[in-house]
Protein backbone atom coordinates (compact mmCIF):
# COMPACT_ATOMS: atom_id res chain seq x y z
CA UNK A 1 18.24 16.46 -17.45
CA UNK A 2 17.38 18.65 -20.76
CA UNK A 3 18.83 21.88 -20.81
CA UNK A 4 16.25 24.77 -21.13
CA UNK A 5 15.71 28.48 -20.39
CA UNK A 6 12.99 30.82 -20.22
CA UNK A 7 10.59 30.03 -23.27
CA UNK A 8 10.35 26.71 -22.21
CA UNK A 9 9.72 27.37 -18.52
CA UNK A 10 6.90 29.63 -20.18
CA UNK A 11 5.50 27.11 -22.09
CA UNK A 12 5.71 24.57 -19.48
CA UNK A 13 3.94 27.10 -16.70
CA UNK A 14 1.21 27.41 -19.39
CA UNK A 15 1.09 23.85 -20.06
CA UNK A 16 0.99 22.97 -16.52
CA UNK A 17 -2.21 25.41 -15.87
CA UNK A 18 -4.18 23.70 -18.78
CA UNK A 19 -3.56 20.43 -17.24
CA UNK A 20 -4.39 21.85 -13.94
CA UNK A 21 -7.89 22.80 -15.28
CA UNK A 22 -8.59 19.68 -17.45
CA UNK A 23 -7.49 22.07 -20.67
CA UNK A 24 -5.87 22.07 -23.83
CA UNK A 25 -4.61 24.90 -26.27
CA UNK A 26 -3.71 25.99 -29.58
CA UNK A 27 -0.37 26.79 -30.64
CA UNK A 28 -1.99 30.10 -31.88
CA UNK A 29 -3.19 30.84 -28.15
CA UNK A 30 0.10 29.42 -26.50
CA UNK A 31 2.53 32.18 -28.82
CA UNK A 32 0.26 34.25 -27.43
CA UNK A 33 -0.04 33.74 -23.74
CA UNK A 34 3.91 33.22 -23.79
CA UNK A 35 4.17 36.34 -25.55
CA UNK A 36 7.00 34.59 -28.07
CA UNK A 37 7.00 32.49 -31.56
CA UNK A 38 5.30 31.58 -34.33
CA UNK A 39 2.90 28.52 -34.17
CA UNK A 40 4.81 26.69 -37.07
CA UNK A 41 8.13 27.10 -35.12
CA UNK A 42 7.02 25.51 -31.80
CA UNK A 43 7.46 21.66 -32.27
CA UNK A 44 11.29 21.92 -31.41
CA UNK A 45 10.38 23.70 -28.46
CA UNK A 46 6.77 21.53 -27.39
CA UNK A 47 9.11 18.92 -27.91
CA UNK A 48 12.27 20.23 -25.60
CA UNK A 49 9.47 20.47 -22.53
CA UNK A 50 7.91 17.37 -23.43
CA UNK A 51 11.04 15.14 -22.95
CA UNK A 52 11.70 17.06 -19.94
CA UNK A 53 8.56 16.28 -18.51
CA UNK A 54 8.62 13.05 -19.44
CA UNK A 55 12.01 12.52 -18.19
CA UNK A 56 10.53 14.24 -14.79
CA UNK A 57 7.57 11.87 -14.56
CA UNK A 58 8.43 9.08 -16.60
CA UNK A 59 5.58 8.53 -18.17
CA UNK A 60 3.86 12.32 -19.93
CA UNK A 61 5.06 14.24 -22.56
CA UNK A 62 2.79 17.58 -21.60
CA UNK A 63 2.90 19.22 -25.58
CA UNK A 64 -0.03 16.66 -26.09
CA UNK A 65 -1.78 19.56 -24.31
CA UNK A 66 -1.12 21.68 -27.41
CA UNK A 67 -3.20 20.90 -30.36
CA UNK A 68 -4.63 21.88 -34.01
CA UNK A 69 -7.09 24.95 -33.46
CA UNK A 70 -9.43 22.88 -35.99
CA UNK A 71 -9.77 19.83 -33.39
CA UNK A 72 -9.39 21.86 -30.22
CA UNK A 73 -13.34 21.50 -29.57
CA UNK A 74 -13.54 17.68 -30.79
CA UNK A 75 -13.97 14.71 -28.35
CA UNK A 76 -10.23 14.26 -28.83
CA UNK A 77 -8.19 17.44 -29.84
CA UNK A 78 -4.74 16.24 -31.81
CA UNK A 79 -1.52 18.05 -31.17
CA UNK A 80 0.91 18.88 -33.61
CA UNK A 81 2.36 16.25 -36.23
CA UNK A 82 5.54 16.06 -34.39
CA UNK A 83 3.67 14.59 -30.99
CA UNK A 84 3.19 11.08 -32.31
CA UNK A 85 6.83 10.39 -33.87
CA UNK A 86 8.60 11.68 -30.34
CA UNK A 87 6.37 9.60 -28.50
CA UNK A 88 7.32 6.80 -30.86
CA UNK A 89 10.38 7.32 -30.51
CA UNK A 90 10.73 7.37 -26.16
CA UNK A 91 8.01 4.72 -25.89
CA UNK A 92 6.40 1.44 -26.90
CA UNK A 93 2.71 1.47 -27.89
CA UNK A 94 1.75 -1.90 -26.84
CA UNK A 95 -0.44 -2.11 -29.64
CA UNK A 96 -2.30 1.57 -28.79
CA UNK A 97 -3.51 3.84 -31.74
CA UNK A 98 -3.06 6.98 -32.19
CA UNK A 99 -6.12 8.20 -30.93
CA UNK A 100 -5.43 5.99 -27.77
CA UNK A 101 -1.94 7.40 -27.03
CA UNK A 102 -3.57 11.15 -27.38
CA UNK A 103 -5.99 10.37 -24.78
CA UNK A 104 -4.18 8.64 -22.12
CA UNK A 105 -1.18 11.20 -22.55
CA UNK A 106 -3.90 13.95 -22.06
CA UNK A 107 -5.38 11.99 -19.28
CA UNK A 108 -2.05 11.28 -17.82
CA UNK A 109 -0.87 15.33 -17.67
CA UNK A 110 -4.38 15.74 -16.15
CA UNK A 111 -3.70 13.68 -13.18
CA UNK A 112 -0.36 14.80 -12.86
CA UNK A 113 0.29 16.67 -9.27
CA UNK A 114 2.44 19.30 -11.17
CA UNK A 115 3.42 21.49 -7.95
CA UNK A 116 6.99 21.77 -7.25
CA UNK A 117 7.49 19.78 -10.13
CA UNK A 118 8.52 22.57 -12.96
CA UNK A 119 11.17 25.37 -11.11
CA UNK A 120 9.20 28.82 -11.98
């Protein structure tokens, strides 16, 4: 399992409630609501709790949740420009673009059952 401590379980338990109401979330608003970091310093840490959860579930990486204030109200917000080269690099695309990977990630951490799954 990936090692992590309390910023991550904050980011995950903030995560985890966006999925939980179909959501997503700009870096901007997620320093903020975990109280913690600068938006340009997250990736390393989006990308600690996305291998975990992925690693948990096998299939989501839950920073797709996380995306670029400019595209947050677009039919398909983007996360960060870290998000695609992790994914990339855990998973085969089967011939997916970009935009396809966002969505089914996105759909994927909204159909998650995320109780009991992240120890607050």
């Amino acid at each position: 399992m990936k090692t992590i401590n309390e910023i991550h379980l904050k980011i995950a338990e903030e995560l985890i409630k966006c999925a939980q109401s179909n959501s997503v979330i700009s870096y901007t608003e997620l320093c903020e609501r975990i109280g913690s970091g600068s938006p340009r310093r997250m990736g390393p840490k989006l990308e600690q709790v996305s291998l975990l959860t992925y690693e948990m579930t096998g299939k989501i990486f839950l920073s797709v949740l996380v995306v670029l204030q400019e595209t947050k109200t677009s039919s398909n917000p983007h996360p960060g420009s870290g998000f695609l080269p992790m994914y990339d690099r855990e998973c085969k695309r089967n011939n997916m673009s970009d935009e396809e990977v966002i969505r089914a990630q996105r759909q994927l951490a909204y159909e998650q059952d995320w109780s009991g799954l992240i120890p607050f």
